[in-house]
Protein backbone atom coordinates (compact mmCIF):
# COMPACT_ATOMS: atom_id res chain seq x y z
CA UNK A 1 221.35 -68.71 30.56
CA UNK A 2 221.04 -67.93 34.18
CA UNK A 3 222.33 -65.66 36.16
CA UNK A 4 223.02 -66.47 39.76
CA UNK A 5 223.02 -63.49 42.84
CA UNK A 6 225.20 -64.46 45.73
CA UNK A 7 222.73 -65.15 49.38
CA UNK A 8 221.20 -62.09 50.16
CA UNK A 9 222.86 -60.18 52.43
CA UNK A 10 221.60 -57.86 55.12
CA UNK A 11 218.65 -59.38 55.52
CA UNK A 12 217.21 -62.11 57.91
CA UNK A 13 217.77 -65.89 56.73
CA UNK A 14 219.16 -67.72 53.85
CA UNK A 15 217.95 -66.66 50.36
CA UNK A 16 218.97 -66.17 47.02
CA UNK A 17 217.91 -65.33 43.26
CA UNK A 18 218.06 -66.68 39.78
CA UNK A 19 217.79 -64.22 36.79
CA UNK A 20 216.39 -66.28 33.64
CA UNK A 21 217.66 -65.23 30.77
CA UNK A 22 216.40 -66.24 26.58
CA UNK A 23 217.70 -64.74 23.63
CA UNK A 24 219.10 -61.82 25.41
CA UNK A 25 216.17 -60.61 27.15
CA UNK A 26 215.05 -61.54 30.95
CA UNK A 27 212.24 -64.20 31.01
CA UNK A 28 212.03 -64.40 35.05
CA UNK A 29 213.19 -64.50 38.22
CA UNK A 30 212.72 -66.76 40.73
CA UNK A 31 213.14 -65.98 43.93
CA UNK A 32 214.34 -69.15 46.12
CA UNK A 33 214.29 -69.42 49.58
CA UNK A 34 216.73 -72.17 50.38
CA UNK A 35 216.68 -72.28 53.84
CA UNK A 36 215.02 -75.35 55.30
CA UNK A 37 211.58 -75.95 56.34
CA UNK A 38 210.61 -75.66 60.19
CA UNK A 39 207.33 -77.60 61.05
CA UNK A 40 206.09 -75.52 63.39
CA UNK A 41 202.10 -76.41 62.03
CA UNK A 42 202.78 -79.60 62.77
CA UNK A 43 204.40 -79.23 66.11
CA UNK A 44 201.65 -77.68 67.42
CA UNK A 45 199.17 -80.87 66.28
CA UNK A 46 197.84 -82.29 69.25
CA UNK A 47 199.81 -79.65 71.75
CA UNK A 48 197.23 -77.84 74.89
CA UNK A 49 196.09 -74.78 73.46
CA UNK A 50 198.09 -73.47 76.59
CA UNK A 51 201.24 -74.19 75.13
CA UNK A 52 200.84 -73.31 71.56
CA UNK A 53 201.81 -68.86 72.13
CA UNK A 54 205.25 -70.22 73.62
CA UNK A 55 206.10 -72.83 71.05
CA UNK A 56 204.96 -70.06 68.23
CA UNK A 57 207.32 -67.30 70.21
CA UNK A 58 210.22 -68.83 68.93
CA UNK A 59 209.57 -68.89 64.61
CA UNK A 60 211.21 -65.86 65.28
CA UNK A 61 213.99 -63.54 67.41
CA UNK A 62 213.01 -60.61 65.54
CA UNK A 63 209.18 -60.13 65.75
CA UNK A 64 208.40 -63.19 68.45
CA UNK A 65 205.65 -61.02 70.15
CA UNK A 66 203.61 -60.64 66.74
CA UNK A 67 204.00 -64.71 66.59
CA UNK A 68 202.65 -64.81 70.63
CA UNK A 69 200.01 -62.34 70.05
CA UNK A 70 198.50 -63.40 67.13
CA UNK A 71 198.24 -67.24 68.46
CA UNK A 72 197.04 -65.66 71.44
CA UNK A 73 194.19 -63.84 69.66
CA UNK A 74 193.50 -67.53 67.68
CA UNK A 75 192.78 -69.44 70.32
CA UNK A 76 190.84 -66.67 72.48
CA UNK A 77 188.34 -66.35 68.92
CA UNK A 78 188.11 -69.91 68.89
CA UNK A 79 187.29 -70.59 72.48
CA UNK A 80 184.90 -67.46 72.71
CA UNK A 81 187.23 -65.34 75.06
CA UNK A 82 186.96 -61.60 75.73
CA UNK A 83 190.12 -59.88 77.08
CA UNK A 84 189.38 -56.10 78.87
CA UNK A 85 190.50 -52.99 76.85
CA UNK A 86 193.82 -52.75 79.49
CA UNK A 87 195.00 -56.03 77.84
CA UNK A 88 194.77 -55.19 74.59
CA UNK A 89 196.51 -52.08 75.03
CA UNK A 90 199.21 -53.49 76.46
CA UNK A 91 199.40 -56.80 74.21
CA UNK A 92 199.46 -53.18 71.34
CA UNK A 93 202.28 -51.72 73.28
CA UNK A 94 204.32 -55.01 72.71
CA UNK A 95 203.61 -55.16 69.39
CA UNK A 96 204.56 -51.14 68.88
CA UNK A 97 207.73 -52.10 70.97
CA UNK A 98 208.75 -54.82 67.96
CA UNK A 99 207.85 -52.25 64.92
CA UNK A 100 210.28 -50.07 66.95
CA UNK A 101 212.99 -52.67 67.29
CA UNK A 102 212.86 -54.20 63.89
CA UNK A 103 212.30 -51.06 61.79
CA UNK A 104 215.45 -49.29 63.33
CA UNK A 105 217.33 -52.39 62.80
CA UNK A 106 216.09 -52.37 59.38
CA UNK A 107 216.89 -48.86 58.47
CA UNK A 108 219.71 -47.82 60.40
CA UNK A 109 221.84 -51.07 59.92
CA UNK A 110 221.41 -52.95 56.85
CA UNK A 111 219.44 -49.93 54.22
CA UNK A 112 221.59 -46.79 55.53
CA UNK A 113 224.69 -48.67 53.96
CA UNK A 114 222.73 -48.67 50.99
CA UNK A 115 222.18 -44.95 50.97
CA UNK A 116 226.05 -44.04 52.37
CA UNK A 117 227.70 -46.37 49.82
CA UNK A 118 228.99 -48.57 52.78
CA UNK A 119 228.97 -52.49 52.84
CA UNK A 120 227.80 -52.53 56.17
CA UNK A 121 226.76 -50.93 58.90
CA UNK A 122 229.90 -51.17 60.89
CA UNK A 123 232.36 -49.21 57.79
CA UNK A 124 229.13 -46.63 58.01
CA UNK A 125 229.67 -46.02 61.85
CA UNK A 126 234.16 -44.88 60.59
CA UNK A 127 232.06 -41.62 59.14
CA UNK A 128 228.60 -41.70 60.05
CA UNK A 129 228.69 -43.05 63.94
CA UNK A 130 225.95 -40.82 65.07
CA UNK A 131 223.69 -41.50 63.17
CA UNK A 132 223.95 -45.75 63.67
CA UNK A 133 223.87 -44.93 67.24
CA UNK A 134 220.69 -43.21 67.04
CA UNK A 135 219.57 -46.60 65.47
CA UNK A 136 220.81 -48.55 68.06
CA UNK A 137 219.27 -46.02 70.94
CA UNK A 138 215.87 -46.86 69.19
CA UNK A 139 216.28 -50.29 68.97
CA UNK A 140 217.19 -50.58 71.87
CA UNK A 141 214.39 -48.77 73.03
CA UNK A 142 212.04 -51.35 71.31
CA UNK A 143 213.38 -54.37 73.09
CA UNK A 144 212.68 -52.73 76.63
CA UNK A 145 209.28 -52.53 75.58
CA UNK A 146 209.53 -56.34 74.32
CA UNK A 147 211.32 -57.28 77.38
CA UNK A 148 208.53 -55.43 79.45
CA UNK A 149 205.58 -56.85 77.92
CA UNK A 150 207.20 -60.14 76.21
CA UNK A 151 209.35 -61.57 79.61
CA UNK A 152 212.46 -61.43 77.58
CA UNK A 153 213.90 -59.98 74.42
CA UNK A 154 214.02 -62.66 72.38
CA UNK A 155 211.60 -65.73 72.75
CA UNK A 156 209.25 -64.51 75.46
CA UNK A 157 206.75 -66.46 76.99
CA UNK A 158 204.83 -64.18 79.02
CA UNK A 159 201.67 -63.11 76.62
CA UNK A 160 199.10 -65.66 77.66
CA UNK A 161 195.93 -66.81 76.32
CA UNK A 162 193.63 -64.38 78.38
CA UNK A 163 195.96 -62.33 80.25
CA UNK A 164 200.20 -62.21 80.66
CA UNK A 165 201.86 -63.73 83.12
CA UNK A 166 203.58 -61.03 84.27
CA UNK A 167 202.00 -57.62 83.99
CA UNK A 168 204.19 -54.36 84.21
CA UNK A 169 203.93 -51.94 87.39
CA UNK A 170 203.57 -48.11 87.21
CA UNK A 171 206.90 -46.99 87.11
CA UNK A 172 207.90 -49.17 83.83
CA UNK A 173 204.86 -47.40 82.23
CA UNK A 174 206.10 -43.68 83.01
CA UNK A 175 209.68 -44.81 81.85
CA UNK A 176 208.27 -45.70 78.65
CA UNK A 177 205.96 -42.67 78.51
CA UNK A 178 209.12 -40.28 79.15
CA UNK A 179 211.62 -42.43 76.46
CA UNK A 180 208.82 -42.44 73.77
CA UNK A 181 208.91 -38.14 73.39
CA UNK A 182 212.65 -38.44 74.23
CA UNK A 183 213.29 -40.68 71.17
CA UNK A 184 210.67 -38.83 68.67
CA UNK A 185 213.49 -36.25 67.21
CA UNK A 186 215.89 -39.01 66.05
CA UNK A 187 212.64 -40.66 64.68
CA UNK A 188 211.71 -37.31 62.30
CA UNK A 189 215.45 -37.51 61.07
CA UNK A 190 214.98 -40.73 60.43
CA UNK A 191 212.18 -39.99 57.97
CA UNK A 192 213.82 -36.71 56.29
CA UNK A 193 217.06 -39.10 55.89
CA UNK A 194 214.90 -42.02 54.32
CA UNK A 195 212.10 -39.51 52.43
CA UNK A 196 215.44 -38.95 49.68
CA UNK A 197 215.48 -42.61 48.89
CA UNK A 198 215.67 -43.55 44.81
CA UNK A 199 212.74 -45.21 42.92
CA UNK A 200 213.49 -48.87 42.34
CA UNK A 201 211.30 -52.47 42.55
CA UNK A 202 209.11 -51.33 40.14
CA UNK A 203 205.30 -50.04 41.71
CA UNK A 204 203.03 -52.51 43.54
CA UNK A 205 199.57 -52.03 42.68
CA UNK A 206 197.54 -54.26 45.21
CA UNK A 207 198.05 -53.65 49.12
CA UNK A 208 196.99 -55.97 51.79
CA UNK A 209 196.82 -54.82 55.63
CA UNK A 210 194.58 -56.03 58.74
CA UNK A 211 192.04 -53.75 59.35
CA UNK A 212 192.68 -52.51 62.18
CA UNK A 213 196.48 -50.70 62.70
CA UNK A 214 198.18 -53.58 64.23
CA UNK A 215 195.70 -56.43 64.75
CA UNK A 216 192.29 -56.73 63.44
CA UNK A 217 189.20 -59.33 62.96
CA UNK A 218 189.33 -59.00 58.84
CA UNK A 219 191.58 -57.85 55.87
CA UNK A 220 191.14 -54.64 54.01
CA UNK A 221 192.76 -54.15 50.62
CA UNK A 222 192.83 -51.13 48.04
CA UNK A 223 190.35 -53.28 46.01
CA UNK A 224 187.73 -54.37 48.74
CA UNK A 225 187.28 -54.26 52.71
CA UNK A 226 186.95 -56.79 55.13
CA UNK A 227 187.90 -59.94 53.66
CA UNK A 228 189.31 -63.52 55.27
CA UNK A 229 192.23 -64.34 54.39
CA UNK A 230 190.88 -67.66 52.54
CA UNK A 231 188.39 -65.90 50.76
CA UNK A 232 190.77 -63.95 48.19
CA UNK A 233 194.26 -65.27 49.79
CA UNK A 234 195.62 -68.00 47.39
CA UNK A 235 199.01 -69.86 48.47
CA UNK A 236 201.04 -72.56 46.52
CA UNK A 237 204.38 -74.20 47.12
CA UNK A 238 207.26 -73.10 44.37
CA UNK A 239 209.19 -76.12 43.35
CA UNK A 240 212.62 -74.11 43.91
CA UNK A 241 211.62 -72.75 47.81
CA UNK A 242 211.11 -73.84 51.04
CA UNK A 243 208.71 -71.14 51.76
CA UNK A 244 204.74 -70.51 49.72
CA UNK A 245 204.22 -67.93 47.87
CA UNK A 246 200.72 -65.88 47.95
CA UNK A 247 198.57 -64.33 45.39
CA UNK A 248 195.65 -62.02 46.19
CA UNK A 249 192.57 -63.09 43.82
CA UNK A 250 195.80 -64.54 41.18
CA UNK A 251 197.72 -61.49 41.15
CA UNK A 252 200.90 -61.11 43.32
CA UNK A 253 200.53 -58.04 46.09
CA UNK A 254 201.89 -56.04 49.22
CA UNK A 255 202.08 -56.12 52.96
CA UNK A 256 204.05 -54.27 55.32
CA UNK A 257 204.71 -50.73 56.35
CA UNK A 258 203.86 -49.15 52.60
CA UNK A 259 200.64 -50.84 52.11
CA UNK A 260 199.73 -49.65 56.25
CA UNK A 261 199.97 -46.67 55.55
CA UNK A 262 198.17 -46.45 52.11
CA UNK A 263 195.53 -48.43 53.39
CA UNK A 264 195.00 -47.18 57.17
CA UNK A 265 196.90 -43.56 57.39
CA UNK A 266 193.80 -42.15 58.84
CA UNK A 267 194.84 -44.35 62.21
CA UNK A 268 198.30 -42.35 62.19
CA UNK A 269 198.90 -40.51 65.00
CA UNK A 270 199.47 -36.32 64.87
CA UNK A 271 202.83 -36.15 63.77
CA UNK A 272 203.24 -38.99 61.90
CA UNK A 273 200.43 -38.33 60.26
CA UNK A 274 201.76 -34.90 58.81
CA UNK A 275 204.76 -36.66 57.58
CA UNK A 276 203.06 -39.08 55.72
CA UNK A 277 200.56 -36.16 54.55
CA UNK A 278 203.97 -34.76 53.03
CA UNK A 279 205.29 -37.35 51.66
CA UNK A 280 201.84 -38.51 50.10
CA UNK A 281 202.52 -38.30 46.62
CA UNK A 282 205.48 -40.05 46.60
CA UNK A 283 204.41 -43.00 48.39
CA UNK A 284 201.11 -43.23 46.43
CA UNK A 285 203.26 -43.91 43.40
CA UNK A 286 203.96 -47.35 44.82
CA UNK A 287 207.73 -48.08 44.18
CA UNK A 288 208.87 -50.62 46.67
CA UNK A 289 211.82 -48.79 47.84
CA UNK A 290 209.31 -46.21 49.47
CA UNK A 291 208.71 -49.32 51.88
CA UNK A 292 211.66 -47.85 53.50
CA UNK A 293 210.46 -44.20 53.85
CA UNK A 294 206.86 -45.45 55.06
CA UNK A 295 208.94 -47.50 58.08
CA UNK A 296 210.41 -44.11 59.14
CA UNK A 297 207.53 -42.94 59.29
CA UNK A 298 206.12 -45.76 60.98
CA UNK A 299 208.82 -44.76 63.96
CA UNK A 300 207.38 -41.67 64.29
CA UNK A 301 203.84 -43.11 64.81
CA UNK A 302 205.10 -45.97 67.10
CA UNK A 303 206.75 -43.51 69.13
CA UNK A 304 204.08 -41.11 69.78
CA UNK A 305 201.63 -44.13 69.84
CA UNK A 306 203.67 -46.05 72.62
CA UNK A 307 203.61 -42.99 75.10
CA UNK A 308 199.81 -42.34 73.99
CA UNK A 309 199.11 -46.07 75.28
CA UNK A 310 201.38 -45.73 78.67
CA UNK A 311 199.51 -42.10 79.32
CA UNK A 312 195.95 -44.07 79.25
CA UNK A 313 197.10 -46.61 81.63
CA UNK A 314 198.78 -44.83 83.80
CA UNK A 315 195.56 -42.13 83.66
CA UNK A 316 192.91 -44.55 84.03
CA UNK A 317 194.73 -47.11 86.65
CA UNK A 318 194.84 -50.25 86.14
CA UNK A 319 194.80 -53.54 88.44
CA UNK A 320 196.35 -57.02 86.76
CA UNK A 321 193.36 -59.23 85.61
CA UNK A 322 193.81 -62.44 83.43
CA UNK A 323 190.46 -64.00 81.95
CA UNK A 324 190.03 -67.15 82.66
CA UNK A 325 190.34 -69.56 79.30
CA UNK A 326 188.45 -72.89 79.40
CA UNK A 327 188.88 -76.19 77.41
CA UNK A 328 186.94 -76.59 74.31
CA UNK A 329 186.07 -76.99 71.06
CA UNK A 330 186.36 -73.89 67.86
CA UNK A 331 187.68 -72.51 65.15
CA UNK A 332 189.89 -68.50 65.11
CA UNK A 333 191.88 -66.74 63.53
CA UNK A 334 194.55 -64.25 64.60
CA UNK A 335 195.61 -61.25 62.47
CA UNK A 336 198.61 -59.00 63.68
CA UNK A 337 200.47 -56.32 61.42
CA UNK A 338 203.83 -57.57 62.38
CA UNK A 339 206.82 -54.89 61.43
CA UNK A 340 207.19 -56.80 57.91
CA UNK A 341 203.23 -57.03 57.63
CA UNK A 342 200.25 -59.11 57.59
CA UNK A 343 201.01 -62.24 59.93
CA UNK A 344 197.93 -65.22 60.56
CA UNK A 345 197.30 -67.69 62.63
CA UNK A 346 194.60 -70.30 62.05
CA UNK A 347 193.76 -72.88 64.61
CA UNK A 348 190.72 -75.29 65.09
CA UNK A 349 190.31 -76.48 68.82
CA UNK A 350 188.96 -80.05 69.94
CA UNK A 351 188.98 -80.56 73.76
CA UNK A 352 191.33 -77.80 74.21
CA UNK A 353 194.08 -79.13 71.78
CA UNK A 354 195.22 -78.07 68.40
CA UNK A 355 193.51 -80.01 65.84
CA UNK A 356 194.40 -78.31 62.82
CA UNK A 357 197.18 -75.04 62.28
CA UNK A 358 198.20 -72.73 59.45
CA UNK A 359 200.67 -69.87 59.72
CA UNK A 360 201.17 -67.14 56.90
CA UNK A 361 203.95 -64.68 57.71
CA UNK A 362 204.29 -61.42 56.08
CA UNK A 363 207.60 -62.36 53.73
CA UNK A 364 205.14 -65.71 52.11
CA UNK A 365 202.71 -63.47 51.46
CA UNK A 366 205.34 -61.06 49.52
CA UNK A 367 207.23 -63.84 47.84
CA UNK A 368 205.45 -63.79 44.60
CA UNK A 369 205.43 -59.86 44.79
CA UNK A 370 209.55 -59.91 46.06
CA UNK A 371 209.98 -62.37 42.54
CA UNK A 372 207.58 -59.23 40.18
CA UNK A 373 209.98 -55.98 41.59
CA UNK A 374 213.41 -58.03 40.96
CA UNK A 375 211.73 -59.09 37.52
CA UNK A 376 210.70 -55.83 36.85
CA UNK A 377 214.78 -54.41 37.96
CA UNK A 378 215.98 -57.16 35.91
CA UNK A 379 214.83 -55.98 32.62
CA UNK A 380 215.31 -52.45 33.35
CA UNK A 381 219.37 -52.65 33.98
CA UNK A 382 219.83 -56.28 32.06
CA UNK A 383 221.84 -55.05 29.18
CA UNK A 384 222.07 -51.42 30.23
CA UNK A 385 224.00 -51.80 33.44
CA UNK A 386 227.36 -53.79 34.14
CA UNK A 387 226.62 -57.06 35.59
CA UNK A 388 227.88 -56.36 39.37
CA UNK A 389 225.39 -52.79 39.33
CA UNK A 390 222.36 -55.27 38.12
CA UNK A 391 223.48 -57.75 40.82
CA UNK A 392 223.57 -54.45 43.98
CA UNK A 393 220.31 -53.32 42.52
CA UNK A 394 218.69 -56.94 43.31
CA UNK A 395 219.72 -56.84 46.60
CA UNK A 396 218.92 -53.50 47.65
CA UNK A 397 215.06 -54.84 46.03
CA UNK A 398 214.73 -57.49 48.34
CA UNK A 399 216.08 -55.22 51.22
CA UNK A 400 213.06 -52.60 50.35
CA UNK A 401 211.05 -55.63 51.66
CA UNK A 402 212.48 -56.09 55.05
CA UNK A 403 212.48 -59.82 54.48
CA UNK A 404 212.16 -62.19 57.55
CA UNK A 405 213.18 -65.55 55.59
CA UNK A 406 213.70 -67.67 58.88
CA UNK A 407 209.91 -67.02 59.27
CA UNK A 408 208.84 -67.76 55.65
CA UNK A 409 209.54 -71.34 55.85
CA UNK A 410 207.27 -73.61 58.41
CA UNK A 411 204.88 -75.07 55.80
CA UNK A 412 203.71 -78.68 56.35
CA UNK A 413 202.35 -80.41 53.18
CA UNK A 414 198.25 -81.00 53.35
């Protein structure tokens, strides 16, 4: 017998679940991503590496800037390209701007719900309208910063290989600076609402981040340090989804905002540092749904990081300065912590075009992981629970992971 959820809702993209069921006890789950495939690999096949960060910007609405940064950082690795520290605090400012936008969105519209016992977030705003338009004052928050560093909201094409096209002037920086320590009280609610959140998805026991914060040159794990991604990284095509599925050294495994700050909470900054220093225990236990409570805290650090970043700038001075980037032939590799977790780009270069291209996005690498915590809820309420409570519990699992499906699904065959 199999049981059937409806498409997840409140959560980005088409996807579903099938509960596999043998003499009355749960034999699997499989989680399948039905939306169709985008070929963005193969798009990019023969395309000037010029072009590539703006094709890449749009896999995504939601966290386009990781996509542009972290083909950005590909190419400038594989053509031997150094960017000055002002750049890459400002390509980090971006990227803090997205974690901002996406986690609020995350949290304050499609979990609170969860917690309030509403269907949505618009029922929660009849009682609780305060508190979804502190969600939408930090989201929007997060977009200005996209907007400022990105070009646009959605889809910008102004991170450059090298440089940006357009850089921001000092009075954008002190506007962010001055929002940032506005913004950091609704962020500590945030985490005092989220740190009562119930134990569910069963515990993940393996963690994968980049090693550094939000970018890096390596993967770290809680097993080992500085890895590639091909080294340990395993993925294989499910014959029921559109999208891989990952296994670190044949076991599934974590990304995102839990296994950050497991992995890398000595990189918090002051105050969200204490939070996480409180809530330590907890989150250590590894239950999934405390993927939600690291996020909030995850506000608080890109809050206090954001104004840290537009404080140096504006300290230090800074005059626009875009590298130049030459034609040629190599091989990189771009890691960026987007809000969901580990993103990569691969690339290898010949003349200055795309010869060969592989993107992993954080929600492929948590597929197999995604298919163990609903497994894992299955057979704890299969039996025990009436069908429809089994059913909510599912989808409130695969909400814990902040799923980005739309992004899961660009694989190209060989």
């Amino acid at each position: 017998m199999i049981i059937e959820t409806r498409e997840f809702t409140r959560v980005e993209g088409n996807g579903k679940a099938e509960i596999v069921i043998e003499e009355n006890e749960v034999k699997d789950v499989r989680v399948k991503i039905v939306e169709g495939p985008r070929f963005f690999e193969l798009l990019t096949l023969g395309r000037d590496f010029w072009d590539v960060p703006d094709l890449e910007a749009r896999i995504c609405a939601i966290c386009y800037l990781s996509h542009s940064v972290a083909s950005v950082l590909a190419i400038e690795r594989a053509l031997g390209v150094e960017v000055p520290e002002k750049t890459r605090l400002l390509r980090e400012l971006g990227l803090i701007g997205e974690l901002i936008e996406s986690h609020s969105l995350h949290l304050y519209l499609l979990v609170a719900p969860d917690l309030f016992g509403y269907p949505d977030a618009i029922r929660l705003a009849t009682k609780h309208g305060e508190l979804v338009k502190e969600g939408i004052a930090l989201k929007a928050f997060g977009n200005r910063i996209r907007d400022l560093i990105g070009g646009r909201e959605i889809h910008g094409i102004n991170v450059k290989p090298g440089g940006f096209g357009r850089w921001p002037g000092r009075e954008e920086l002190e506007a962010i600076e001055r929002e940032a320590k506005a913004l950091l009280t609704v962020a500590k609610r945030a985490v005092r609402l989220f740190s009562g959140i119930g134990e569910y998805g069963g515990k993940a026991e393996l963690f994968v981040a980049t090693d550094g914060y939000l970018t890096g040159d390596s993967l770290i794990s809680n097993v080992e340090r500085n890895f590639q991604y091909f080294e340990r990284i395993e993925e294989r095509p499910p014959v029921y989804s559109f999208a891989k599925q990952s296994l670190y050294n044949g076991k599934p495994f974590l990304v995102g905002s839990l296994a950050r700050l497991l992995l890398k909470a000595e990189s918090l900054t002051p105050t969200a540092k204490r939070l996480f220093e409180e809530n330590r225990e907890r989150l250590e236990a590894g239950w999934v749904s405390y993927n939600n409570l690291a996020q909030a805290i995850e506000l608080v650090y890109a809050l206090e990081r954001a104004g840290e970043i537009a404080k140096t700038l504006l300290d230090k001075g800074f005059e626009p300065e875009n590298v130049p980037v030459e034609a040629g032939d190599g091989e990189g590799i771009g890691y960026v912590e987007a809000p969901r977790g580990v993103l990569v780009h691969h690339y290898r270069i010949a003349g200055g075009k795309i010869e060969h291209s592989n993107i992993i996005t954080p929600t492929a690498f948590n597929h197999a992981m995604m298919e163990g915590a609903l497994l894992w809820e299955a057979r704890n309420l299969y039996g025990n629970a009436p069908e429809d409570e089994l059913l909510r519990r599912l989808e409130e699992t695969v909400r814990a992971f902040d799923p980005c499906i739309s992004c899961s699904v660009h694989f190209v065959r060989g």
